[in-house]
C-alpha atoms as a PDB file:
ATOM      1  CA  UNK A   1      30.359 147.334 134.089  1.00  0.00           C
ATOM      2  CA  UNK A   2      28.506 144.127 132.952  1.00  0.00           C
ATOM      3  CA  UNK A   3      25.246 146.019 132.599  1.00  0.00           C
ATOM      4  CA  UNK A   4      26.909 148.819 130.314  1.00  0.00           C
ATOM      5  CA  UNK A   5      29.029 145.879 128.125  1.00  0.00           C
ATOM      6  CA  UNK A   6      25.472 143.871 127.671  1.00  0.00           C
ATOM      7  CA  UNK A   7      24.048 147.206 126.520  1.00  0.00           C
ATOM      8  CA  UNK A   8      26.958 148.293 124.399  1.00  0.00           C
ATOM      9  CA  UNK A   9      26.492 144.974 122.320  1.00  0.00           C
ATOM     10  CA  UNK A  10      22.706 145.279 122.025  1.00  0.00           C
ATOM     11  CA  UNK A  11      23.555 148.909 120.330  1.00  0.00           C
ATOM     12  CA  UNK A  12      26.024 147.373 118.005  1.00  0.00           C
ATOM     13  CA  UNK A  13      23.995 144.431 117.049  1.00  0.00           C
ATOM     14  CA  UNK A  14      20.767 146.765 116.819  1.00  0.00           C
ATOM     15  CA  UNK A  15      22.952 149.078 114.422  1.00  0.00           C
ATOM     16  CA  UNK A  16      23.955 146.338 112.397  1.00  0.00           C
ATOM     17  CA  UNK A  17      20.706 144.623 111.880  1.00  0.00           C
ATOM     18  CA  UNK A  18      19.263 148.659 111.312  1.00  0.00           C
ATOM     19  CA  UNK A  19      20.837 148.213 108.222  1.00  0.00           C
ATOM     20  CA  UNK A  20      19.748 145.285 106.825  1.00  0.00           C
ATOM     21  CA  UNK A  21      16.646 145.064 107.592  1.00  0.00           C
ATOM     22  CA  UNK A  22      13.334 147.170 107.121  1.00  0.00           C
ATOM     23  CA  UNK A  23      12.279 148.611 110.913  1.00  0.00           C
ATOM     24  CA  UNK A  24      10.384 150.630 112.101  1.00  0.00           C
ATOM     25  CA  UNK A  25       9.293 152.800 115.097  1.00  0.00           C
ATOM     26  CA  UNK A  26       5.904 152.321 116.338  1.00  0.00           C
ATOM     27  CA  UNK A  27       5.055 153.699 119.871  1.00  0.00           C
ATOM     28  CA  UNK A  28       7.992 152.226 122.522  1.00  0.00           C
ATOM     29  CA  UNK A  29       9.561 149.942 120.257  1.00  0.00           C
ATOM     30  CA  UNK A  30      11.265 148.694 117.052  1.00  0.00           C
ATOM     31  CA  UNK A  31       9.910 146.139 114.908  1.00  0.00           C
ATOM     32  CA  UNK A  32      10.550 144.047 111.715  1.00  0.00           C
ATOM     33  CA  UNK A  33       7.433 144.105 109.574  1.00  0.00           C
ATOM     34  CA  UNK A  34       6.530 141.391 107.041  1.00  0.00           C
ATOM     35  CA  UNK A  35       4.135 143.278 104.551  1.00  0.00           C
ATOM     36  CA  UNK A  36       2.960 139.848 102.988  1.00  0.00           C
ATOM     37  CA  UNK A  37       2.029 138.129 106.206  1.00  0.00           C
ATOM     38  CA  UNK A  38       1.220 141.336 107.813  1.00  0.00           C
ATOM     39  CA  UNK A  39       2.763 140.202 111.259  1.00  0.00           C
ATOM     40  CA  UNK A  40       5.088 142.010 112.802  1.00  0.00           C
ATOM     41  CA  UNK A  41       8.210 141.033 115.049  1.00  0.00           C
ATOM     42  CA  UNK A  42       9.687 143.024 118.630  1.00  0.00           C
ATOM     43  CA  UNK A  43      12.763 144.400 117.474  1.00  0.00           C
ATOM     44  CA  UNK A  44      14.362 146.140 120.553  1.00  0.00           C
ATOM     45  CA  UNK A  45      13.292 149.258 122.508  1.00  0.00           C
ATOM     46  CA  UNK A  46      13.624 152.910 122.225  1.00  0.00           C
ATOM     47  CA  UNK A  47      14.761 153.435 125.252  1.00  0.00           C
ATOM     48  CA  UNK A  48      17.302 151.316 126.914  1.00  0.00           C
ATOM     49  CA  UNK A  49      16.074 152.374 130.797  1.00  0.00           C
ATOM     50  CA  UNK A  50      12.650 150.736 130.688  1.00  0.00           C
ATOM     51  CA  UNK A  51      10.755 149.096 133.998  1.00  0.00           C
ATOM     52  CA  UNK A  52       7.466 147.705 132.604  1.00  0.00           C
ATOM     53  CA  UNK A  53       7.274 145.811 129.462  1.00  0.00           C
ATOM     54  CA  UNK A  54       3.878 145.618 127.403  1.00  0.00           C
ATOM     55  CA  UNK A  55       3.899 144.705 123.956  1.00  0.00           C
ATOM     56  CA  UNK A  56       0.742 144.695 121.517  1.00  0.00           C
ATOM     57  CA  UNK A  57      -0.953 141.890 120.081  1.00  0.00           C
ATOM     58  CA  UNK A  58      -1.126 143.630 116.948  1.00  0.00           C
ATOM     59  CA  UNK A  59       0.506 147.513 115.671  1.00  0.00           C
ATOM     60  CA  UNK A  60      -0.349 149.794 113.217  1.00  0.00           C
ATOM     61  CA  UNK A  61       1.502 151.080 110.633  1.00  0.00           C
ATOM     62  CA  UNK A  62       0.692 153.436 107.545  1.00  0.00           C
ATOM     63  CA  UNK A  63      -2.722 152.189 108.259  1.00  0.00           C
ATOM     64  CA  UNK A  64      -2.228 148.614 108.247  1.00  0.00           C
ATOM     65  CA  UNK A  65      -2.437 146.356 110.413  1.00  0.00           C
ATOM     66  CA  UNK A  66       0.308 143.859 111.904  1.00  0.00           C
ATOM     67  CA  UNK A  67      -0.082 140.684 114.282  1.00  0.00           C
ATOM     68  CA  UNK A  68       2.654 140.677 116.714  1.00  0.00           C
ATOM     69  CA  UNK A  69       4.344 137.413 116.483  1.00  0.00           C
ATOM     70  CA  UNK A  70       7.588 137.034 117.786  1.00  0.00           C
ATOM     71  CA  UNK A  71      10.128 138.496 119.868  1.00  0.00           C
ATOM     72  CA  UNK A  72      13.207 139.113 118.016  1.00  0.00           C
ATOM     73  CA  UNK A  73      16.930 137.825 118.728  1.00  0.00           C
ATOM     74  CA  UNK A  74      18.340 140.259 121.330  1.00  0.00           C
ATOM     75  CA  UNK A  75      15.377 142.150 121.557  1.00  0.00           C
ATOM     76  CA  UNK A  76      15.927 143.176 125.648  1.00  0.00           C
ATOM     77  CA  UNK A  77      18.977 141.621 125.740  1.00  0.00           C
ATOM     78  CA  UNK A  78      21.353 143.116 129.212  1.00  0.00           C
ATOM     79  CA  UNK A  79      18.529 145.456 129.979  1.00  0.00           C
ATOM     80  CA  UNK A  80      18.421 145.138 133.731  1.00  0.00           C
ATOM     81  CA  UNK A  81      15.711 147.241 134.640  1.00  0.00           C
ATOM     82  CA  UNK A  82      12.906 145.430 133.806  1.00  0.00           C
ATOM     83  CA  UNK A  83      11.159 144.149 135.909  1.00  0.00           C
ATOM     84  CA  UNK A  84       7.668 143.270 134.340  1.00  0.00           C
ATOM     85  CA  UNK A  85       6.838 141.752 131.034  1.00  0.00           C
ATOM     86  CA  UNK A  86       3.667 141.009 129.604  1.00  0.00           C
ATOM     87  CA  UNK A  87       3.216 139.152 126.461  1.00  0.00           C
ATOM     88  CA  UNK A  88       0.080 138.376 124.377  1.00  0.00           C
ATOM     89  CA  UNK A  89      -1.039 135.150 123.017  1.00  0.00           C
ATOM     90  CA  UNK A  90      -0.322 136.380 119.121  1.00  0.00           C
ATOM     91  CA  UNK A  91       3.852 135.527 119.841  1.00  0.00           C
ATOM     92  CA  UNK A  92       5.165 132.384 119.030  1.00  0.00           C
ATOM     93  CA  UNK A  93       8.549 133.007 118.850  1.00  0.00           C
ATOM     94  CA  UNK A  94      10.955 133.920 121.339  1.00  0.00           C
ATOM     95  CA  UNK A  95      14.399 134.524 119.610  1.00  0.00           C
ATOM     96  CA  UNK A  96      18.192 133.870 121.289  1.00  0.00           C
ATOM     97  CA  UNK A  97      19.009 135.802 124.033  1.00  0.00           C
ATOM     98  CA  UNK A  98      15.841 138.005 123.654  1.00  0.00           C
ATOM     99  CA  UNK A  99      15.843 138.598 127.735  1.00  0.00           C
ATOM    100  CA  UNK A 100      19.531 137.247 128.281  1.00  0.00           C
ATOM    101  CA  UNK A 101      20.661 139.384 131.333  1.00  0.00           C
ATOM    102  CA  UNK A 102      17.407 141.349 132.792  1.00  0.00           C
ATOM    103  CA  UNK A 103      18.418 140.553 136.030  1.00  0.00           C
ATOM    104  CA  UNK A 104      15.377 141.923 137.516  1.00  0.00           C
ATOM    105  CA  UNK A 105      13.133 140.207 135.553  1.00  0.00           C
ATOM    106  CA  UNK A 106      11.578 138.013 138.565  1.00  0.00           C
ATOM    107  CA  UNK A 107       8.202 136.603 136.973  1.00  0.00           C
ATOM    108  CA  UNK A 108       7.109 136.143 133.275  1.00  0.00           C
ATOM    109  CA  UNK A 109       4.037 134.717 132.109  1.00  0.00           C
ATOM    110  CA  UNK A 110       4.886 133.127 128.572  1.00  0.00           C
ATOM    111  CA  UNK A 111       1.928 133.385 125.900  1.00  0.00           C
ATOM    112  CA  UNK A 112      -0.622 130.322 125.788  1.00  0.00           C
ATOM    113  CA  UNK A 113       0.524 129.668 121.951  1.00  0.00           C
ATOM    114  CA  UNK A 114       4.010 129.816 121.997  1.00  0.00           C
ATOM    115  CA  UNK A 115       5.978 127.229 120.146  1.00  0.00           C
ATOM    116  CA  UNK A 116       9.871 128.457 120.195  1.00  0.00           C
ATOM    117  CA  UNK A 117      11.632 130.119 122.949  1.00  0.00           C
ATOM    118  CA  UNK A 118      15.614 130.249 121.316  1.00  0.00           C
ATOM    119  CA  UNK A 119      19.051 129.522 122.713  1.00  0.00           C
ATOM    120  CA  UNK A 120      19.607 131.773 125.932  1.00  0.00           C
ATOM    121  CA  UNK A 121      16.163 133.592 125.549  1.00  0.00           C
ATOM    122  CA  UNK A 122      16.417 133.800 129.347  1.00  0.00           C
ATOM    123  CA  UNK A 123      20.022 133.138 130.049  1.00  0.00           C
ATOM    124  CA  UNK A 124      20.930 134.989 133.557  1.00  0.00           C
ATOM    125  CA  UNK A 125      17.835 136.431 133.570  1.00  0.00           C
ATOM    126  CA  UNK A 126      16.188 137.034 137.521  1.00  0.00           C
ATOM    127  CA  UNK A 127      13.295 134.527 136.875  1.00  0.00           C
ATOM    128  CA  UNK A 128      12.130 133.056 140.203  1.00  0.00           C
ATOM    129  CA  UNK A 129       9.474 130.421 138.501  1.00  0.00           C
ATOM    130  CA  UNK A 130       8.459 130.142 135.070  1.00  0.00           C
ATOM    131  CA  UNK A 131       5.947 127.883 133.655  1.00  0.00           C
ATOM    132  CA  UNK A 132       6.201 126.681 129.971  1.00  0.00           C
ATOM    133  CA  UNK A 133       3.185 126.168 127.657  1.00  0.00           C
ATOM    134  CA  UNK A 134       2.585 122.956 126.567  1.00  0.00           C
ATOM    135  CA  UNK A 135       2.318 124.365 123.002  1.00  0.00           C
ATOM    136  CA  UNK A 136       6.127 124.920 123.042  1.00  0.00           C
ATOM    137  CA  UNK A 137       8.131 122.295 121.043  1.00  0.00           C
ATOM    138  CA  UNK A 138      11.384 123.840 120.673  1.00  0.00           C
ATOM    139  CA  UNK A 139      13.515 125.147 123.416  1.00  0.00           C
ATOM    140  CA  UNK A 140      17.164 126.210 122.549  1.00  0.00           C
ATOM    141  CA  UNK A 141      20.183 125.609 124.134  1.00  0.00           C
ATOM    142  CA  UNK A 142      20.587 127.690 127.553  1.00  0.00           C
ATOM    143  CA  UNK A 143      16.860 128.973 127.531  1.00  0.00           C
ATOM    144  CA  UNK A 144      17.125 129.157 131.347  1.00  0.00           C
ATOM    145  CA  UNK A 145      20.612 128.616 132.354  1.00  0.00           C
ATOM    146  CA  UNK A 146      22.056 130.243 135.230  1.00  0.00           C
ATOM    147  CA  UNK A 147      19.280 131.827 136.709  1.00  0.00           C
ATOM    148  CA  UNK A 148      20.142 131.912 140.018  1.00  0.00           C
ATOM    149  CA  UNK A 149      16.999 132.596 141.827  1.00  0.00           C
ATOM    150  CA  UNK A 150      14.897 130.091 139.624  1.00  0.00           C
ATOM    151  CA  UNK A 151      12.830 127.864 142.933  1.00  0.00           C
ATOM    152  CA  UNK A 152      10.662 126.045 140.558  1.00  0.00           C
ATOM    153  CA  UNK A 153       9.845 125.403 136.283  1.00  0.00           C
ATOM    154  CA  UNK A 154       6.257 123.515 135.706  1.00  0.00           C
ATOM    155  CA  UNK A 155       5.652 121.841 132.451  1.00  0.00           C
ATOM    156  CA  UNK A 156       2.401 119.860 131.122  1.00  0.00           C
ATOM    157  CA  UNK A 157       3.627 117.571 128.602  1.00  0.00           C
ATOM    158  CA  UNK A 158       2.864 114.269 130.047  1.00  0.00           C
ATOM    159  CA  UNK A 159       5.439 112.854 127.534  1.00  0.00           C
ATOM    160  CA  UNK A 160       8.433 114.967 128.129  1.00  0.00           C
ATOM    161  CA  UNK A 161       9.431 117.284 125.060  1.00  0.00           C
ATOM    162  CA  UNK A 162      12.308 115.974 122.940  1.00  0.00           C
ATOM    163  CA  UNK A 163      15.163 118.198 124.367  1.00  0.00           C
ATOM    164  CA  UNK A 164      18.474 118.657 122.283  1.00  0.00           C
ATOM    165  CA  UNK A 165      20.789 119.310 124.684  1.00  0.00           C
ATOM    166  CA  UNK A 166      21.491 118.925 128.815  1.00  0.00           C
ATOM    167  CA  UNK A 167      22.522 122.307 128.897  1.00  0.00           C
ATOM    168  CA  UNK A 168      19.174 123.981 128.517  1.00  0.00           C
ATOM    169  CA  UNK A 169      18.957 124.604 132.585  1.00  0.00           C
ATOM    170  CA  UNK A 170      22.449 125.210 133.412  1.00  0.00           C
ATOM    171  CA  UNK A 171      23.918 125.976 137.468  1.00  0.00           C
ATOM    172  CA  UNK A 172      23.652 124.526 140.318  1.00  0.00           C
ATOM    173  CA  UNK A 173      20.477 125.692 141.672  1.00  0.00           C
ATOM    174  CA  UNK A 174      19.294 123.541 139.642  1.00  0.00           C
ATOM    175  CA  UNK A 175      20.584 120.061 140.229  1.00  0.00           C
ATOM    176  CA  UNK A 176      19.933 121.192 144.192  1.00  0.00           C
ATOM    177  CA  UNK A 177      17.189 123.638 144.924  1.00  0.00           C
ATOM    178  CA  UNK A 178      14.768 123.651 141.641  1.00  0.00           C
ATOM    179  CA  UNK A 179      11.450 122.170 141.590  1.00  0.00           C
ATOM    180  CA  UNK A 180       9.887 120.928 138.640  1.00  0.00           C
ATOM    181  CA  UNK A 181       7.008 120.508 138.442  1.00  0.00           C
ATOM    182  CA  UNK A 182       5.245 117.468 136.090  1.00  0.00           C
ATOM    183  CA  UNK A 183       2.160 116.449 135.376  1.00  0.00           C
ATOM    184  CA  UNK A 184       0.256 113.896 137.721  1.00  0.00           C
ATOM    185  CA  UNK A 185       1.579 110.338 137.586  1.00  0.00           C
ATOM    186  CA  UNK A 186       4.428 111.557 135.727  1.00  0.00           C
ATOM    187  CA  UNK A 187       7.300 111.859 137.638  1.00  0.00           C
ATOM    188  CA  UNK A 188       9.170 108.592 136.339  1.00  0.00           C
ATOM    189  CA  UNK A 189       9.058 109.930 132.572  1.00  0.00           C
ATOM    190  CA  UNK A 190      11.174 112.955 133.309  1.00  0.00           C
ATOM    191  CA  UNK A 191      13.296 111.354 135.830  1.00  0.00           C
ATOM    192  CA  UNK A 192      14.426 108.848 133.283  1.00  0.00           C
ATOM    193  CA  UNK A 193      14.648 110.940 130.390  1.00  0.00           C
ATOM    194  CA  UNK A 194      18.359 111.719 129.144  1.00  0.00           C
ATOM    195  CA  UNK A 195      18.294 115.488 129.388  1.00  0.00           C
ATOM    196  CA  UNK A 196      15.018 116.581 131.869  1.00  0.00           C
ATOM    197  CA  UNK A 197      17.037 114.069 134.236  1.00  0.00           C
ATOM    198  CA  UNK A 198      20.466 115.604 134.068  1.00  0.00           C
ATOM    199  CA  UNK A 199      18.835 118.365 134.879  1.00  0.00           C
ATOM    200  CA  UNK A 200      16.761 118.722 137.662  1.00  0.00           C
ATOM    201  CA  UNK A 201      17.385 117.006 141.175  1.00  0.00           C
ATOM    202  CA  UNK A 202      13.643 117.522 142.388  1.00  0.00           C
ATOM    203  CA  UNK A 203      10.750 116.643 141.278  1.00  0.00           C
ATOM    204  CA  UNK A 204       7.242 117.102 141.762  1.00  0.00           C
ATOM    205  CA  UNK A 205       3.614 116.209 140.900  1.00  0.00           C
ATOM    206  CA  UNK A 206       0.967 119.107 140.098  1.00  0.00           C
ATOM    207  CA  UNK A 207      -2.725 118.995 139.319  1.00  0.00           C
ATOM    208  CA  UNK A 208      -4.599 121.490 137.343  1.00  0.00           C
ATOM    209  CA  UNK A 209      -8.454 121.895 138.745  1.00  0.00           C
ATOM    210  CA  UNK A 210      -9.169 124.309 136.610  1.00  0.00           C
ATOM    211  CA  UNK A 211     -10.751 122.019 133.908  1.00  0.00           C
ATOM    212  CA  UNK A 212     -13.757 123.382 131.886  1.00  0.00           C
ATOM    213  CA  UNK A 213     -16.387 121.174 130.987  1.00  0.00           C
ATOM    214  CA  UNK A 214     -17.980 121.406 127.160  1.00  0.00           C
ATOM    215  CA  UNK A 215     -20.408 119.794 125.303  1.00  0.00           C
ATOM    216  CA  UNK A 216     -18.447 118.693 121.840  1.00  0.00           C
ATOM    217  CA  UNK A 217     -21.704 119.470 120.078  1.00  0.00           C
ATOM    218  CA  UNK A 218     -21.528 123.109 121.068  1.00  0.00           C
ATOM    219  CA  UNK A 219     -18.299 123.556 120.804  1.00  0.00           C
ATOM    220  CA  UNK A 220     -17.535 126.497 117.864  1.00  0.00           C
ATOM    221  CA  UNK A 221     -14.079 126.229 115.830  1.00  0.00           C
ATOM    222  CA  UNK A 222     -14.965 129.801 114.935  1.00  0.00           C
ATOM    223  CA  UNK A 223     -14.664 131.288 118.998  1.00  0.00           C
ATOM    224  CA  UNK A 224     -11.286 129.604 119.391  1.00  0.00           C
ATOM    225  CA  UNK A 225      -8.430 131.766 118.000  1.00  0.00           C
ATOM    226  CA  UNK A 226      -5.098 130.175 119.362  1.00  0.00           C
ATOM    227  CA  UNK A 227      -5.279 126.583 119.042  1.00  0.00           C
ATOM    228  CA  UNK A 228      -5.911 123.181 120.416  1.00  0.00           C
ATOM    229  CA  UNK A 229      -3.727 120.813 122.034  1.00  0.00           C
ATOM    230  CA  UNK A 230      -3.980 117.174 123.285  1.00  0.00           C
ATOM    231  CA  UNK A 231      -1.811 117.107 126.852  1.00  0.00           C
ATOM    232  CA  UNK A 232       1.574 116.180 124.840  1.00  0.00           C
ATOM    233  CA  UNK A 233       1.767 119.234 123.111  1.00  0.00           C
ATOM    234  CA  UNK A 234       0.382 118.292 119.892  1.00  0.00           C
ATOM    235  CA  UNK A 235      -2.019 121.121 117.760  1.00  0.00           C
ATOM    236  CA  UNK A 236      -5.166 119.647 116.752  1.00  0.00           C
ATOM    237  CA  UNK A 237      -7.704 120.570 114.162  1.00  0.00           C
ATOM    238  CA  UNK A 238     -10.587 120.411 116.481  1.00  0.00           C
ATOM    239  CA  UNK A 239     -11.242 119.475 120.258  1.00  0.00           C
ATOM    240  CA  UNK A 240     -11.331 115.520 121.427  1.00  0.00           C
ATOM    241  CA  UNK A 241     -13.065 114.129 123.665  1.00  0.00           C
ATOM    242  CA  UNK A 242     -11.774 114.443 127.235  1.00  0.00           C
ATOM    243  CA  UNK A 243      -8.982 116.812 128.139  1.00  0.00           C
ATOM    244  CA  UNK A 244      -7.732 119.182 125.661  1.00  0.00           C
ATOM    245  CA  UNK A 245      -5.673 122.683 126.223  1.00  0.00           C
ATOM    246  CA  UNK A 246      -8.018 125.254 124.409  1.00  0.00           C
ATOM    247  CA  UNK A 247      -6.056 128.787 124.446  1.00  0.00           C
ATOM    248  CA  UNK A 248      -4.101 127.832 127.392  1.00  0.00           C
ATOM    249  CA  UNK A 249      -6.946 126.611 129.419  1.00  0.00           C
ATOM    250  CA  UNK A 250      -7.812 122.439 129.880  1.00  0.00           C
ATOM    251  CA  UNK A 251     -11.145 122.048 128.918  1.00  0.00           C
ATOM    252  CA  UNK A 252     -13.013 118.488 129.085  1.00  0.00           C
ATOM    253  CA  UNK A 253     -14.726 117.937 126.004  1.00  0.00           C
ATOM    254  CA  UNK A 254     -17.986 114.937 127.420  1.00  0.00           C
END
């Protein structure tokens, strides 16, 4: 019954918004296309019983091109069949309640260059684990709240990211069985932050060893697509020397 009411209201809302707004079919899905910007957002899908998600970095439409760049509001919203998801780097926007409800969504890996993920994006979802980019500065209320199975969230700001509320990981696994996980030497910061330590009642250290070593000298703006980040999330113009995240990877920069 919950899984046909969730469904029900992703129809209505889907008819609604089919009105206002300019969509169109492409493929498996629905999407809002900005003709100026020539990106293109998920709308929703054309079929509601659908196991394995893959969405484009960039569609095609009336011969033109469009950069897939954000998951819309509702987008997959009660669909409990899914159970894979795979995202490319183009999105930076995952809108409210965009996977509220795919209960058998166990694993998602979240694109290296996102920056929102909106109020309830994954709200009751099945998530086990999820680890958020440190590109992300805005999470909305009830991003992860009451997943149930959720054993551990890893992070890589060393300064934890300004939260708004202490009701972005709501239910008791939480406060008693989640991990999360923090950058080395950086357990205090989170523990003593407002909201990160409402939150969570465990905490733990990881290391990344997967470090790339460059040359700044031979380092090329022009091969980098997606960005550059110092370790507290910030976008840079170019790399600096030591560690910076380079398309989702940390790189040393000598």
């Amino acid at each position: 019954m919950k899984r046909l009411t969730l469904f029900f209201i992703a129809l209505v809302i889907s008819v609604v918004s089919w009105a206002q707004n300019d969509l169109v079919a492409i493929d498996d899905f629905y999407y809002e296309l900005d003709s100026e910007a020539k990106t293109a957002g998920l709308y929703g899908q054309k079929q509601f019983y659908i196991i394995n998600v893959a969405i484009p970095s960039i569609v095609t439409y009336e011969d033109v091109e469009y950069t897939v760049t954000r998951i819309c509001d509702y987008a997959f919203l009660g669909n409990s069949t899914i159970t894979t998801v795979k995202i490319p780097n183009s999105v930076i926007s995952i809108g409210a309640q965009a996977f509220f409800g795919c209960s058998s969504l166990a694993s998602i890996k979240l694109p290296d260059n996102l920056i929102t993920i909106g109020t309830s994006a994954f709200n009751s979802s099945g998530l086990t684990s999820v680890e958020i980019p440190i590109s992300v500065t805005s999470i909305g209320d009830r991003a992860f709240s009451y997943c149930e199975n959720m054993a551990s969230v890893k992070v890589y700001w060393e300064t934890p990211i300004q939260l708004t509320s202490y009701s972005i990981f709501v239910g008791s696994i939480y406060s008693t069985l989640t991990i999360l996980y923090v950058p080395k030497g950086c357990i205090n910061a989170y523990k003593n932050d407002f909201y990160w330590g409402q939150q969570f009642g465990k905490f733990a250290e990881h290391s990344s060893t997967d470090i790339e070593e460059i040359e700044k000298d031979t380092f090329s703006p022009h091969g980098v697509r997606n960005g550059i980040y110092n370790l507290n999330g910030q976008k840079q113009a170019s790399p600096k020397k030591g560690i910076n995240i380079i398309e989702g990877k940390k790189v040393m920069v000598k």
